[in-house]
C-alpha atoms as a PDB file:
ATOM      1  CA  UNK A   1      -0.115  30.094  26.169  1.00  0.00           C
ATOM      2  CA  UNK A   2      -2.274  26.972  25.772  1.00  0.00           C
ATOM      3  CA  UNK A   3      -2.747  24.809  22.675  1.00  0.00           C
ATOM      4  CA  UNK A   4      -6.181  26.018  22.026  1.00  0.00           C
ATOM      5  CA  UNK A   5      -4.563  29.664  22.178  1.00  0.00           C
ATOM      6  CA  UNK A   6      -2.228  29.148  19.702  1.00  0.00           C
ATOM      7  CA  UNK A   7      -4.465  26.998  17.886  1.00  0.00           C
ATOM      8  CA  UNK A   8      -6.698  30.409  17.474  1.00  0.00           C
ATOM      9  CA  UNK A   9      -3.906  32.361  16.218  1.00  0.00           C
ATOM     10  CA  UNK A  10      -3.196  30.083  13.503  1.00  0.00           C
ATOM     11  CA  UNK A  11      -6.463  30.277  11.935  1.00  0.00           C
ATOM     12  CA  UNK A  12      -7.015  33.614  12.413  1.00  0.00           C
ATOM     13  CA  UNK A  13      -3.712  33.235   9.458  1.00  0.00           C
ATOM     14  CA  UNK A  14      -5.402  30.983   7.824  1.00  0.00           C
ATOM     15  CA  UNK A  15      -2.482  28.383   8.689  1.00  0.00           C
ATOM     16  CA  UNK A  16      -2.650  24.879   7.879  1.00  0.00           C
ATOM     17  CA  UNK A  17      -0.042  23.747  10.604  1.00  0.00           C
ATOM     18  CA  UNK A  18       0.882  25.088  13.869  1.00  0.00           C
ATOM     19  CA  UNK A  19       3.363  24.327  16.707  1.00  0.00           C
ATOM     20  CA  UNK A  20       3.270  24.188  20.455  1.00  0.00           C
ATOM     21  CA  UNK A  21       6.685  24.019  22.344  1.00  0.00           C
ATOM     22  CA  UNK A  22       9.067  24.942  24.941  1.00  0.00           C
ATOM     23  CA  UNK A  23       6.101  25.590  27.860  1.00  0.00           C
ATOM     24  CA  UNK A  24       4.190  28.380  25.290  1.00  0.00           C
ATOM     25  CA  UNK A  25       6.040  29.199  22.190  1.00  0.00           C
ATOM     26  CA  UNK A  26       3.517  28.910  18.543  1.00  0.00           C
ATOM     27  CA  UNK A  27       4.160  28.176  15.485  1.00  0.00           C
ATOM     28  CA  UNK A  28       2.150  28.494  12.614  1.00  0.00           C
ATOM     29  CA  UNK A  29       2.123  28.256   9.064  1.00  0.00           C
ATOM     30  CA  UNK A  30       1.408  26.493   5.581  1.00  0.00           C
ATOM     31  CA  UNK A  31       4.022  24.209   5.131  1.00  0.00           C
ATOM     32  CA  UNK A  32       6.935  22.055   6.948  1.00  0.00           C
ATOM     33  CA  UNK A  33      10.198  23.328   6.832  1.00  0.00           C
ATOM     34  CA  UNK A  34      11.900  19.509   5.447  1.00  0.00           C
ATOM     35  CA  UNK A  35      14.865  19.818   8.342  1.00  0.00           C
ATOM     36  CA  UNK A  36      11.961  19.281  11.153  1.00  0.00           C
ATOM     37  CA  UNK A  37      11.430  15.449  11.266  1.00  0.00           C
ATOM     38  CA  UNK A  38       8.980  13.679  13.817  1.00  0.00           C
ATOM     39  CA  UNK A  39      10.101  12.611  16.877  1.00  0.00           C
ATOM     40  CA  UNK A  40       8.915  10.273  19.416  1.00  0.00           C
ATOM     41  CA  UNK A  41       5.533  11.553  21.006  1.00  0.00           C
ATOM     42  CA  UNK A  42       7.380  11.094  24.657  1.00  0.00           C
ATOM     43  CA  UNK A  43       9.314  13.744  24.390  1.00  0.00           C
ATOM     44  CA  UNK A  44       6.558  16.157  23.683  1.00  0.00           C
ATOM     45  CA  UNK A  45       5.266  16.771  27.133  1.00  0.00           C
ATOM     46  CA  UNK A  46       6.453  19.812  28.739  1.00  0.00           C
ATOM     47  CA  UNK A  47       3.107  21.295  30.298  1.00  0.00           C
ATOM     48  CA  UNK A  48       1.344  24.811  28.460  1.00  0.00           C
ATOM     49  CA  UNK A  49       2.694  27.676  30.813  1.00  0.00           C
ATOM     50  CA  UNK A  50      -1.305  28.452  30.849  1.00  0.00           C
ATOM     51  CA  UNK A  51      -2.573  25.116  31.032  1.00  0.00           C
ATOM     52  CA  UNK A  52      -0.353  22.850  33.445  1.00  0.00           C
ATOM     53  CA  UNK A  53      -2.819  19.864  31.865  1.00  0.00           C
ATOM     54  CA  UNK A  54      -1.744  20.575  27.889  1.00  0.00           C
ATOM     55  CA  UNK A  55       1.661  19.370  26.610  1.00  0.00           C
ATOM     56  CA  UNK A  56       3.246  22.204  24.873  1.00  0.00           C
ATOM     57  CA  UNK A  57       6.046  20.177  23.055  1.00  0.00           C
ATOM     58  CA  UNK A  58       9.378  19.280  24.511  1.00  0.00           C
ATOM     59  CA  UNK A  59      12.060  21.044  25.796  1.00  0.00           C
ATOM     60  CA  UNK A  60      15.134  20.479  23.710  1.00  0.00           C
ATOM     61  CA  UNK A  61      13.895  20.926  20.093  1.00  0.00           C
ATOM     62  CA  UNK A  62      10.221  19.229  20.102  1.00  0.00           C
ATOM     63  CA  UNK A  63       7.606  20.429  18.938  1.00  0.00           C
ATOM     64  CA  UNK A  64       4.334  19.692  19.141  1.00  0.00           C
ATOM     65  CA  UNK A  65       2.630  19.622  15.203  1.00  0.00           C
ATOM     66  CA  UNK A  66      -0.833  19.869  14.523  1.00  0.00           C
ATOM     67  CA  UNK A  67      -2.504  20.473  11.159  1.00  0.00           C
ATOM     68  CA  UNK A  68      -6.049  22.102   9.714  1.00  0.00           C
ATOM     69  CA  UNK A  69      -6.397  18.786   7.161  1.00  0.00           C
ATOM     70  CA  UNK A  70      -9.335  20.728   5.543  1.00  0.00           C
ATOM     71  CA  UNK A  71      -6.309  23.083   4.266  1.00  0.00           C
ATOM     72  CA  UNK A  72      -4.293  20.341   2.973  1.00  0.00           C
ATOM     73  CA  UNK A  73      -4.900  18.823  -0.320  1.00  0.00           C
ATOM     74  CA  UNK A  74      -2.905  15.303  -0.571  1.00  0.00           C
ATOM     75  CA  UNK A  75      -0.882  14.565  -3.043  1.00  0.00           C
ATOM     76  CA  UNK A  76       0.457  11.000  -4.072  1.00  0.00           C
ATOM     77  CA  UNK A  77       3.851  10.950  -3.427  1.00  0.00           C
ATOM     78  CA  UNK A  78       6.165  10.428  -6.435  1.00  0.00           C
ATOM     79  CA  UNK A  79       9.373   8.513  -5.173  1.00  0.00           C
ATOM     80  CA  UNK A  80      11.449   7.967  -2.229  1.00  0.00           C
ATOM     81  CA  UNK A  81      14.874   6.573  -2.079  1.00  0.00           C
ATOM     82  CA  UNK A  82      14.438   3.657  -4.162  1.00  0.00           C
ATOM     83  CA  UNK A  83      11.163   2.961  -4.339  1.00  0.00           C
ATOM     84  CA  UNK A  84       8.374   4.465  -6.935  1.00  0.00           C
ATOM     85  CA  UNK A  85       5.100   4.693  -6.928  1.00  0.00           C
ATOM     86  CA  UNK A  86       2.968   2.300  -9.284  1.00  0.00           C
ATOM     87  CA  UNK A  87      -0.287   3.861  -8.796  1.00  0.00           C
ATOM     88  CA  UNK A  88      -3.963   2.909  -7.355  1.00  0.00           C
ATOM     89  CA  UNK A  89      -4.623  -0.299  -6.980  1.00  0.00           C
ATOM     90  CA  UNK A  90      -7.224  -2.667  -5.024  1.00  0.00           C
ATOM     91  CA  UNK A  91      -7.321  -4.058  -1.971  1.00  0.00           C
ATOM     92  CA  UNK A  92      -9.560  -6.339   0.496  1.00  0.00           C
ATOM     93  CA  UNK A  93      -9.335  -7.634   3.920  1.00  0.00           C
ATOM     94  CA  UNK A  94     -10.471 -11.285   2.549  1.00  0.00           C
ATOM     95  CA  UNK A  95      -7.669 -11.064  -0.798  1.00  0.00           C
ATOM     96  CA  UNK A  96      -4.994  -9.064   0.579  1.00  0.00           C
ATOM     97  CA  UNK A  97      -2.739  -7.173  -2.574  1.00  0.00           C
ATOM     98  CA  UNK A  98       0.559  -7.902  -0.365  1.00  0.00           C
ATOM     99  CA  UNK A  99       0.741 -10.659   2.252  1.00  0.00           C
ATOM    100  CA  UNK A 100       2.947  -8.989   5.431  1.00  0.00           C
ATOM    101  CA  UNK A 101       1.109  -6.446   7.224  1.00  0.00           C
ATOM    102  CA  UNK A 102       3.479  -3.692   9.216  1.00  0.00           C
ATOM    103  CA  UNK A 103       2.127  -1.602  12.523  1.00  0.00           C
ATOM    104  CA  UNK A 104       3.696   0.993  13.210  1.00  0.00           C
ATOM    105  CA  UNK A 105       5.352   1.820  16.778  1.00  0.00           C
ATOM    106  CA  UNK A 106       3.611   3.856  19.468  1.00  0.00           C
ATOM    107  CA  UNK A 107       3.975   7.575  18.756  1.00  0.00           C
ATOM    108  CA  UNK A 108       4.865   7.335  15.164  1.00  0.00           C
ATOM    109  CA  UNK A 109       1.790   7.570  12.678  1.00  0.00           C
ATOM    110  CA  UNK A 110       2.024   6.274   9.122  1.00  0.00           C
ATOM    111  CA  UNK A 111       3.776   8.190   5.699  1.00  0.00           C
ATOM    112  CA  UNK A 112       4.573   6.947   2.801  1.00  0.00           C
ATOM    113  CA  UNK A 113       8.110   6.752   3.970  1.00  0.00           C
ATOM    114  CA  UNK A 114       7.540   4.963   7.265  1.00  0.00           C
ATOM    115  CA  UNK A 115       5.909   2.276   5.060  1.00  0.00           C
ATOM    116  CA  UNK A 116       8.646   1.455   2.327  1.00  0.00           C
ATOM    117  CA  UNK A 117      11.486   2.220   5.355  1.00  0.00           C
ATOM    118  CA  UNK A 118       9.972  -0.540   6.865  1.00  0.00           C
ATOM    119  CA  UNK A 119       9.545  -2.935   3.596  1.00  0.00           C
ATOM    120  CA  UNK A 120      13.183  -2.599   3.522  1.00  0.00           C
ATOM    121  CA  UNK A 121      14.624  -5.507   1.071  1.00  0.00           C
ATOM    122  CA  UNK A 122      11.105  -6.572  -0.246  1.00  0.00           C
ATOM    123  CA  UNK A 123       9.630  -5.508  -3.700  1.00  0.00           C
ATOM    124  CA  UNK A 124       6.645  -4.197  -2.640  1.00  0.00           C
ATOM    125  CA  UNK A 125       5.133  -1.370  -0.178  1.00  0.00           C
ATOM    126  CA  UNK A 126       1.585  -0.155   0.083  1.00  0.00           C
ATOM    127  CA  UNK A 127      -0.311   1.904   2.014  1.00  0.00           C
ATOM    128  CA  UNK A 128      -4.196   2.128   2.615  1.00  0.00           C
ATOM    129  CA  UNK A 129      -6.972   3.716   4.553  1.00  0.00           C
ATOM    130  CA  UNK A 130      -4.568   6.598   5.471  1.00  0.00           C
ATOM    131  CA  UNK A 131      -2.515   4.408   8.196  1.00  0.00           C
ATOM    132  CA  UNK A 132      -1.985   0.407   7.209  1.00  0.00           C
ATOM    133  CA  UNK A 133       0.654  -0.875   5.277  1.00  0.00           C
ATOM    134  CA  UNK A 134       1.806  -3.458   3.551  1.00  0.00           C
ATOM    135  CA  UNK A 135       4.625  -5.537   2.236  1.00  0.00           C
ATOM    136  CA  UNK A 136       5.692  -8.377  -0.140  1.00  0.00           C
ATOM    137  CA  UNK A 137       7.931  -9.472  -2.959  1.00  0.00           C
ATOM    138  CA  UNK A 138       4.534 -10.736  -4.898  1.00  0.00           C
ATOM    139  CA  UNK A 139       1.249  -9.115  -5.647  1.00  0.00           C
ATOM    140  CA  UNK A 140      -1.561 -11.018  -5.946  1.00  0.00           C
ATOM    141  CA  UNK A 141      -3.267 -11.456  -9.004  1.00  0.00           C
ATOM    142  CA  UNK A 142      -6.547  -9.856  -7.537  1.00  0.00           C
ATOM    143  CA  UNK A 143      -5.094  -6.755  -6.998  1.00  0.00           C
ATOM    144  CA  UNK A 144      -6.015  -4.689  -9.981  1.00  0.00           C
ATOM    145  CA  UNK A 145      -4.740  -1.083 -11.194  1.00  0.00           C
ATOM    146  CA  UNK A 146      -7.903   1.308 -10.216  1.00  0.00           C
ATOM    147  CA  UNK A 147      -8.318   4.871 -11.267  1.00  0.00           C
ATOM    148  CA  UNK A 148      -9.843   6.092  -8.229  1.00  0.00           C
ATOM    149  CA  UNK A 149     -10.275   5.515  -4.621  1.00  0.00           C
ATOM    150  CA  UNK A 150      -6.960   6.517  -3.525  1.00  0.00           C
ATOM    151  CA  UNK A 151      -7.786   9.687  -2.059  1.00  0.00           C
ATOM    152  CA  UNK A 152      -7.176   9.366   1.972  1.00  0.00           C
ATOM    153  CA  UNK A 153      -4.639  11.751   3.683  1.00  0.00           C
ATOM    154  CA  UNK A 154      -1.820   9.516   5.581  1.00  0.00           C
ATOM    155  CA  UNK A 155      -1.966   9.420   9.114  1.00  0.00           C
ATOM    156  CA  UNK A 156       1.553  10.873   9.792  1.00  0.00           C
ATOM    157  CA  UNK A 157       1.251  13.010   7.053  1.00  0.00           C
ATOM    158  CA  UNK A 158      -1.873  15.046   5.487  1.00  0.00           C
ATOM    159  CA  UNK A 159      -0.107  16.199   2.889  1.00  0.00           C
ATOM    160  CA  UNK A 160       0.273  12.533   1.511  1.00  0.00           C
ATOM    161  CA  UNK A 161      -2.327  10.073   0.200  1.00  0.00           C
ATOM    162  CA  UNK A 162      -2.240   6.476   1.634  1.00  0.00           C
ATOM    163  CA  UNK A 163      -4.749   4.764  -0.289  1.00  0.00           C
ATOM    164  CA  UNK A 164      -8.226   4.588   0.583  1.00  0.00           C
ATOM    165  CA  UNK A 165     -11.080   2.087   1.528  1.00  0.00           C
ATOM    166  CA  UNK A 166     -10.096  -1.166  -0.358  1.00  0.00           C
ATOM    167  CA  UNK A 167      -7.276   0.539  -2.509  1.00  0.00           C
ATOM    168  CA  UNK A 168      -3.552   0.556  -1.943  1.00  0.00           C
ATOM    169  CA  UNK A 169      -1.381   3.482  -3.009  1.00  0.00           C
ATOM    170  CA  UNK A 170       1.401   0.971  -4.178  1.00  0.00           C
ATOM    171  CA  UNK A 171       5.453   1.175  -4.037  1.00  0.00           C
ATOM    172  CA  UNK A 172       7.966  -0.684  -6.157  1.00  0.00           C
ATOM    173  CA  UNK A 173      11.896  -1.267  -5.041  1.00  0.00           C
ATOM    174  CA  UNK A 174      13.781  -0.398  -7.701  1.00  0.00           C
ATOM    175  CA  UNK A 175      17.106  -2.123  -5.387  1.00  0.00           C
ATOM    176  CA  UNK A 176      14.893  -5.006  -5.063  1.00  0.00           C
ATOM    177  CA  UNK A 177      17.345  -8.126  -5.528  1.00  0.00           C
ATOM    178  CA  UNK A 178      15.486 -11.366  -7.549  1.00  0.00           C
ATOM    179  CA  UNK A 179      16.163 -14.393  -5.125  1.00  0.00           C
ATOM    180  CA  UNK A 180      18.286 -17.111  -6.842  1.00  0.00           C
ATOM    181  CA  UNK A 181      16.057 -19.403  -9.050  1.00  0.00           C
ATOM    182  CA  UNK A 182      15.947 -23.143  -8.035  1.00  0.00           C
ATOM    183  CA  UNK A 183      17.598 -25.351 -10.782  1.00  0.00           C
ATOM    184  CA  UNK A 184      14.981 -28.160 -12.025  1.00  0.00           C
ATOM    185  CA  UNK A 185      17.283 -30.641 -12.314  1.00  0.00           C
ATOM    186  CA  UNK A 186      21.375 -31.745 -11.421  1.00  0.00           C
ATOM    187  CA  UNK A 187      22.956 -34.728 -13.044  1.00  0.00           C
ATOM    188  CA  UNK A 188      20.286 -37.865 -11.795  1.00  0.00           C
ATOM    189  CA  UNK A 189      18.525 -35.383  -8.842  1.00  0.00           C
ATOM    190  CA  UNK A 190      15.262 -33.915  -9.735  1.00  0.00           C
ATOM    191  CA  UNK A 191      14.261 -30.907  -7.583  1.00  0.00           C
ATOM    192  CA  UNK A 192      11.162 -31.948  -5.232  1.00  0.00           C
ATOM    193  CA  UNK A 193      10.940 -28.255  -4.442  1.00  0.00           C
ATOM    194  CA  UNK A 194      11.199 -26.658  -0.380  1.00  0.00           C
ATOM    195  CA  UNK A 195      11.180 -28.282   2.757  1.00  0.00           C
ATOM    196  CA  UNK A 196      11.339 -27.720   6.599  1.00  0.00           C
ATOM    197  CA  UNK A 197      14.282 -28.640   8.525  1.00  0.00           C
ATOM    198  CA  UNK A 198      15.495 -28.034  11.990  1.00  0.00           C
ATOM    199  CA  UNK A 199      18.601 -28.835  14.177  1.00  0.00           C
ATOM    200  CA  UNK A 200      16.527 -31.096  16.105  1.00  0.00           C
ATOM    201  CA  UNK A 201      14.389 -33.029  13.255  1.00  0.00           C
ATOM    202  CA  UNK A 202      16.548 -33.241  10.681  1.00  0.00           C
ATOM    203  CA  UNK A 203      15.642 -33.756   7.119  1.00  0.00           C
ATOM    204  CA  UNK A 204      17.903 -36.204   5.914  1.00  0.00           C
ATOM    205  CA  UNK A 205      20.341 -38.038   8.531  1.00  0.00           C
ATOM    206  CA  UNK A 206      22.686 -39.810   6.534  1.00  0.00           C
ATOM    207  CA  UNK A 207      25.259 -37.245   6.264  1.00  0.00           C
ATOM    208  CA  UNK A 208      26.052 -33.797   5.643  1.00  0.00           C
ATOM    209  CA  UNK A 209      28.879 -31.191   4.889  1.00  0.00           C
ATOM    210  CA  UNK A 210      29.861 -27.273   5.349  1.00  0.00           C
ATOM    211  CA  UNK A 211      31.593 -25.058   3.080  1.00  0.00           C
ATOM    212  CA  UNK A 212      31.634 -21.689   2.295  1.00  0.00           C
ATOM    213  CA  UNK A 213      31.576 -22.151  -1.349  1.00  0.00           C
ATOM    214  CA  UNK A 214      28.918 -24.662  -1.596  1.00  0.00           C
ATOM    215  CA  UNK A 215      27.031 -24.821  -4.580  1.00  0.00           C
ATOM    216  CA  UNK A 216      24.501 -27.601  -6.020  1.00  0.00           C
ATOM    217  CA  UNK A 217      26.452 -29.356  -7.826  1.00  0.00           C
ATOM    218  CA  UNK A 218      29.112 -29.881  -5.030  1.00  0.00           C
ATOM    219  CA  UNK A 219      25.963 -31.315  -2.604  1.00  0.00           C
ATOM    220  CA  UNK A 220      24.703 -33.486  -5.113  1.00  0.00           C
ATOM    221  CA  UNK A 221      28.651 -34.945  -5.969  1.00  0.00           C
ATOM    222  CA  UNK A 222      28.824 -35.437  -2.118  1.00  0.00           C
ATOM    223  CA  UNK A 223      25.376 -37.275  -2.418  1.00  0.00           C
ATOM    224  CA  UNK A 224      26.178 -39.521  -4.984  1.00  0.00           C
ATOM    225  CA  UNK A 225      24.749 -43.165  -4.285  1.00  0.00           C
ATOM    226  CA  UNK A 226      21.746 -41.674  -1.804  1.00  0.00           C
ATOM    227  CA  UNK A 227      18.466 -40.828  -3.093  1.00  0.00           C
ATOM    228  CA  UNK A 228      17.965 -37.504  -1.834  1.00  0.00           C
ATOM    229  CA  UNK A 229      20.302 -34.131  -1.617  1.00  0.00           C
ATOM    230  CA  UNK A 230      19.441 -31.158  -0.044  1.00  0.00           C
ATOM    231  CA  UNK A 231      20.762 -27.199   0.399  1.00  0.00           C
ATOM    232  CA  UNK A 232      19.892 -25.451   3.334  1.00  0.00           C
ATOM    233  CA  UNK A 233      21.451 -21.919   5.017  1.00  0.00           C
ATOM    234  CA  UNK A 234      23.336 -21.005   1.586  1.00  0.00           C
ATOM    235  CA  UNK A 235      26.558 -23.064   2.841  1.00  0.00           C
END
């Protein structure tokens, strides 16, 4: 068995998918069974019993996948876990929709679900051009809702659509938490908005305190009679 043999058999069935493992077993068909899940490519290398230069899969429950994407008609996928899709929108590599860009590891091609696993705790996942994606909690106010252009098969999975050229298939978190709003004002301190800090340059030297239960109003009580306050770390 080589790859190219077993490549023949499965469209001579008029597969869409077939599978290579243990030194020359094949696989074929039109859909994946859900319980197979990819693996890393490395341990997909066991040689074709009739090709010593082919990887036929792995040895101990790999298999290697490959798919006919002229069979496979992508479809945008609905939900996943918590997030939901929010349609077609647009996209540009000089006004980015989302600002955080994630690449996936070696040997693990984009889905739809490698994307928003990996915008964990963020509001926002899209992917485009069938492997980038994207994160954020904001989406900039280029981005607009488009009715087509979406149509590219994900990388990882043809069955999927990740976007297209200049469009985002785009994900919201429904478990997405709203980050505490800053308070404009407390007793005589005005807010003067963010800052940096750091152990070694310290913002304000005069004093400070620790406390598990710190709140604003307890900084700004222990900051009466200075001009500035500040909240750093949550405590």
């Amino acid at each position: 068995m080589t790859v190219e043999m077993c490549a023949s058999k499965a469209a001579a069935a008029g597969a869409t998918y077939f599978g290579v493992e243990y030194y020359g077993e094949c696989y074929w068909g039109n859909s994946i069974n859900s319980v197979s899940t990819q693996q890393d490519a490395n341990l997909c290398t066991a040689w074709c019993a009739g090709n010593q230069q082919e990887a036929c899969g792995g040895l101990t429950g790999q298999m290697g996948l490959y798919v006919n994407p002229s069979n496979v008609v992508p479809k945008e996928v609905s939900s996943y876990n918590t997030w939901v899709t929010q349609g077609c929108y647009s996209d540009s590599a000089s006004a980015r929709s989302l600002p955080n860009t994630y690449t996936a590891p070696s040997g693990t091609s984009m889905t739809v679900e490698v994307c928003c696993d990996a915008a964990a705790g963020f509001k926002y996942a899209a992917v485009e051009y069938g492997k980038e994606c994207y994160y954020g909690n904001y989406l900039a106010p280029t981005a607009s809702k488009e009715d087509s252009g979406c149509d590219m098969q994900c990388a990882g999975s043809p069955s999927e659509l990740c976007g297209g050229g200049n469009r985002i298939n785009l994900y919201l978190n429904n478990a997405y938490s709203q980050p505490a709003s800053e308070k404009p004002s407390v007793g005589p301190f005005s807010s003067l908005g963010c800052y940096t800090d750091s152990e070694s340059a310290r913002g304000l030297t005069a004093g400070s305190s620790k406390s598990p239960s710190m709140t604003v109003e307890k900084c700004v009580q222990l900051a009466a009679g200075y001009k500035y306050a500040a909240m750093e770390y949550s405590t």
